[in-house]
Each structure stands twice: as structure tokens, then as C-alpha cells.
Protein backbone atom coordinates (compact mmCIF):
# COMPACT_ATOMS: atom_id res chain seq x y z
CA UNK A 1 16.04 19.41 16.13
CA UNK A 2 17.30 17.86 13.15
CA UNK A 3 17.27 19.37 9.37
CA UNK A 4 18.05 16.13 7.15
CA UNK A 5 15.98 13.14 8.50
CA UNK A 6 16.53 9.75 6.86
CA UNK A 7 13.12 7.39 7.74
CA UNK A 8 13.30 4.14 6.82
CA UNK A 9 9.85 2.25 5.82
CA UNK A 10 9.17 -1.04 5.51
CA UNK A 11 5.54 -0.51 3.59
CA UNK A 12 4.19 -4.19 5.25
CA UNK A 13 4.74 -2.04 8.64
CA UNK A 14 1.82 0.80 7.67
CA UNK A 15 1.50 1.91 10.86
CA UNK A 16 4.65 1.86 12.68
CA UNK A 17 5.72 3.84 9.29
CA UNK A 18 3.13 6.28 9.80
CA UNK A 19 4.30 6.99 13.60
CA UNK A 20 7.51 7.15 12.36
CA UNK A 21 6.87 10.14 9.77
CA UNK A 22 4.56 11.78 12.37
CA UNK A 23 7.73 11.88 15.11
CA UNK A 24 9.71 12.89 12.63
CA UNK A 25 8.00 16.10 11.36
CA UNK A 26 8.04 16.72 15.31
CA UNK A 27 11.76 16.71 15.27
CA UNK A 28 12.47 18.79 12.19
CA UNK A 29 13.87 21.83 12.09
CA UNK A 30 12.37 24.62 9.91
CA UNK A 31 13.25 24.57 6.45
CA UNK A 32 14.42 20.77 7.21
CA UNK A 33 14.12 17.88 4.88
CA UNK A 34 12.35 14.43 5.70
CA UNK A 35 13.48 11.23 3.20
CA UNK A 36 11.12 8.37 3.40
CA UNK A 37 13.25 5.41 1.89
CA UNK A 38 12.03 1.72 1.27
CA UNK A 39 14.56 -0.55 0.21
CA UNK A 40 13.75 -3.66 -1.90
CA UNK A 41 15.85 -6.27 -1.29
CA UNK A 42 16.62 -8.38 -4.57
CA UNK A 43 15.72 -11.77 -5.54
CA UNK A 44 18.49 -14.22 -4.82
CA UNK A 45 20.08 -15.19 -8.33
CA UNK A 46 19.38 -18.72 -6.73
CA UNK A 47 15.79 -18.72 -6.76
CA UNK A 48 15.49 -15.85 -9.78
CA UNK A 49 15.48 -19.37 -12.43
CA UNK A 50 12.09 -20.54 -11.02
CA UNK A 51 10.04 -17.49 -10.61
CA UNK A 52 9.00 -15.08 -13.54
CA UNK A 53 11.52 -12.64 -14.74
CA UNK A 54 8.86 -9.62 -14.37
CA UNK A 55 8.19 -10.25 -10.37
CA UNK A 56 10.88 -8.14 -9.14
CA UNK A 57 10.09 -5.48 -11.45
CA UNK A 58 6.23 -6.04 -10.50
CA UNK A 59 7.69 -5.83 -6.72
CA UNK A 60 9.70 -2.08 -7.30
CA UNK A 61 6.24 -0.51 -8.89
CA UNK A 62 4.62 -2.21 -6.19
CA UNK A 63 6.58 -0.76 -3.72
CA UNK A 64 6.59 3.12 -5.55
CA UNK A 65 2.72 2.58 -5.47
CA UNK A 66 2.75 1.56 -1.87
CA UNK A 67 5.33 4.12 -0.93
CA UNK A 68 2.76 7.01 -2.63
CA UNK A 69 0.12 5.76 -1.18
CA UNK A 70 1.68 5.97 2.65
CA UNK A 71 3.29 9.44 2.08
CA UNK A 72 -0.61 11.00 0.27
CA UNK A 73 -0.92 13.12 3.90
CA UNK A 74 2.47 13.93 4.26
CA UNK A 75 3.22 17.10 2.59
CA UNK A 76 6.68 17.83 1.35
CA UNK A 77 8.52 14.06 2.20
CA UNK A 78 10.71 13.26 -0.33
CA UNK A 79 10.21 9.20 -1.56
CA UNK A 80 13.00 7.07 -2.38
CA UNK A 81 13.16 3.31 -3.63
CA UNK A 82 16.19 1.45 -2.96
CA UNK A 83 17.78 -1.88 -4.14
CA UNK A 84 20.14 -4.09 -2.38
CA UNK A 85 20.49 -5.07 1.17
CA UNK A 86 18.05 -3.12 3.94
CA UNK A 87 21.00 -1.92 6.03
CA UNK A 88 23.29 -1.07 3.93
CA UNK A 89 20.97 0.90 1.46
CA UNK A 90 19.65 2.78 4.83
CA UNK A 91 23.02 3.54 5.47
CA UNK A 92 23.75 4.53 2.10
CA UNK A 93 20.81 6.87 1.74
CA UNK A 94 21.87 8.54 5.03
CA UNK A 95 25.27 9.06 3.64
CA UNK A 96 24.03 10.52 0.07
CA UNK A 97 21.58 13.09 1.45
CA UNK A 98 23.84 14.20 4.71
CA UNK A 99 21.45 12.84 7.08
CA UNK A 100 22.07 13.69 10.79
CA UNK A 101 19.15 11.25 11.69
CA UNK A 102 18.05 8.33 10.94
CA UNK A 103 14.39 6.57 12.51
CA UNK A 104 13.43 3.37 11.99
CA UNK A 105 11.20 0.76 13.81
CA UNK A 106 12.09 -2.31 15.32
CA UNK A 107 9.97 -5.67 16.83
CA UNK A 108 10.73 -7.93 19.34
CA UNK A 109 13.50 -10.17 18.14
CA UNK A 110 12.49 -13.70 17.46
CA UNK A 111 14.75 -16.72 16.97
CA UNK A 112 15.97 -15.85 13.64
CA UNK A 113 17.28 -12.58 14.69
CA UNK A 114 18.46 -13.51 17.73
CA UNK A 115 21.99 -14.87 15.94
CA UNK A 116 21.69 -13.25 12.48
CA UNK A 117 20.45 -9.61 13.87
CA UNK A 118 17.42 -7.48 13.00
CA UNK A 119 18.12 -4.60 10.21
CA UNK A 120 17.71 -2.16 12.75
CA UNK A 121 20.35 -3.60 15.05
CA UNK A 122 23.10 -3.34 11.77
CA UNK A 123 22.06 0.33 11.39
CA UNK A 124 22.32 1.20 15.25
CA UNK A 125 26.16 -0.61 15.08
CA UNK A 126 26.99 1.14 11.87
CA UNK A 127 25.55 4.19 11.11
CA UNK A 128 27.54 7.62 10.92
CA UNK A 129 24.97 9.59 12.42
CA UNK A 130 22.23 9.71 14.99
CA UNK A 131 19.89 6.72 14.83
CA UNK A 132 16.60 6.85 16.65
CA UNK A 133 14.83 3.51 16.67
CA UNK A 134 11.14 2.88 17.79
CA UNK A 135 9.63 -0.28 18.82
């Protein structure tokens, strides 16, 4: 049993997120805390001259809409929005709140991944406490 649970959601991953949440109120223990944290990753500052300047701000309420949305039948999960780089942020999070778990999902690597690595796969090498990923 765990009393500070980190879960990472990607929101485009409904309902591996869902599972996630759902496995992790299984593994709470009383009185524990669940943190459901999205990170969105910025817009490179070489591709922010061509696109509007309100997209990534339309892309954060996006994902605080999405991220209320997912968490409506999940009673007493705290949300948090994150900027900056997936793994790191994660990571970050878990350090702030004193996680002692983290979940997150994984796929099947494909090509890209195979060299570069998947976010999950940075967390797993890096993280300072337990990491429970689910494919």
C-alpha cells in the first residue's frame, strides 16, 4: 500500500488513464493521496514563429478541461498541469509531493523509441521512488 501516488496521464490515452486511476485507488492506503499529473510539453521556440501565439495557451486550457473531464468520477484526485519535458516534469511532481509511487502506461515501442526511448522508459531509469508501469 502506498499513501502518496503520483499518476501520470497522457489525456489522448483515455482509457489506459482511466485503468491507471482505478489500480491506483486499489493500492492506496487510507487517508492516502492520488496526483493525476499531465504534462504539456512546450512548443519548440523553432516552430513557435509560424503558428499563432495563443495555441499553446489554447493547448494548457485544453488540457485542464480534458484533465476535469477524465477525473469527474474520481472523487478526491488531486489535478495537476505541468510544463516542460514529460519525464522530467513526472519526476519533478514525484519529488514535490513525496511520492513513493509513481504509475504510468506504456505501448509497444516503435522505431522512434527504439533509439530515443519512450517517456516511461526515462522515468523507470530515473525515478527516486517506486515506479509501476502498465502496458
Amino acid at each position: 500500500m502506498y499513501k502518496s501516488i503520483l499518476v501520470a496521464i497522457a489525456l489522448d490515452h483515455g482509457d489506459a488513464a482511466k485503468a491507471l486511476l482505478d489500480r491506483a485507488k486499489q493500492l492506496l492506503e487510507p487517508g492516502g493521496t492520488i496526483r493525476a499529473v499531465n504534462v504539456v510539453e512546450p512548443i519548440p521556440a523553432y516552430v513557435t514563429a509560424e503558428i499563432p501565439p495563443d495555441l499553446f495557451m489554447n493547448q494548457s486550457g485544453r488540457a485542464e478541461k480534458d484533465m476535469h473531464d477524465l477525473l469527474a468520477g474520481y472523487e478526491g484526485v488531486v489535478p495537476e498541469i505541468r510544463v516542460g519535458g514529460a519525464a522530467a516534469e513526472i519526476m519533478a511532481a514525484a519529488e514535490e509531493h513525496g511520492s513513493d509511487l509513481i504509475m504510468i502506461a506504456s505501448h509497444k515501442p516503435g522505431f522512434s523509441t527504439y533509439f530515443i526511448g519512450s517517456t516511461a522508459a526515462r522515468v523507470v531509469r530515473h525515478a527516486q521512488c517506486s515506479v509501476l508501469v502498465s502496458r
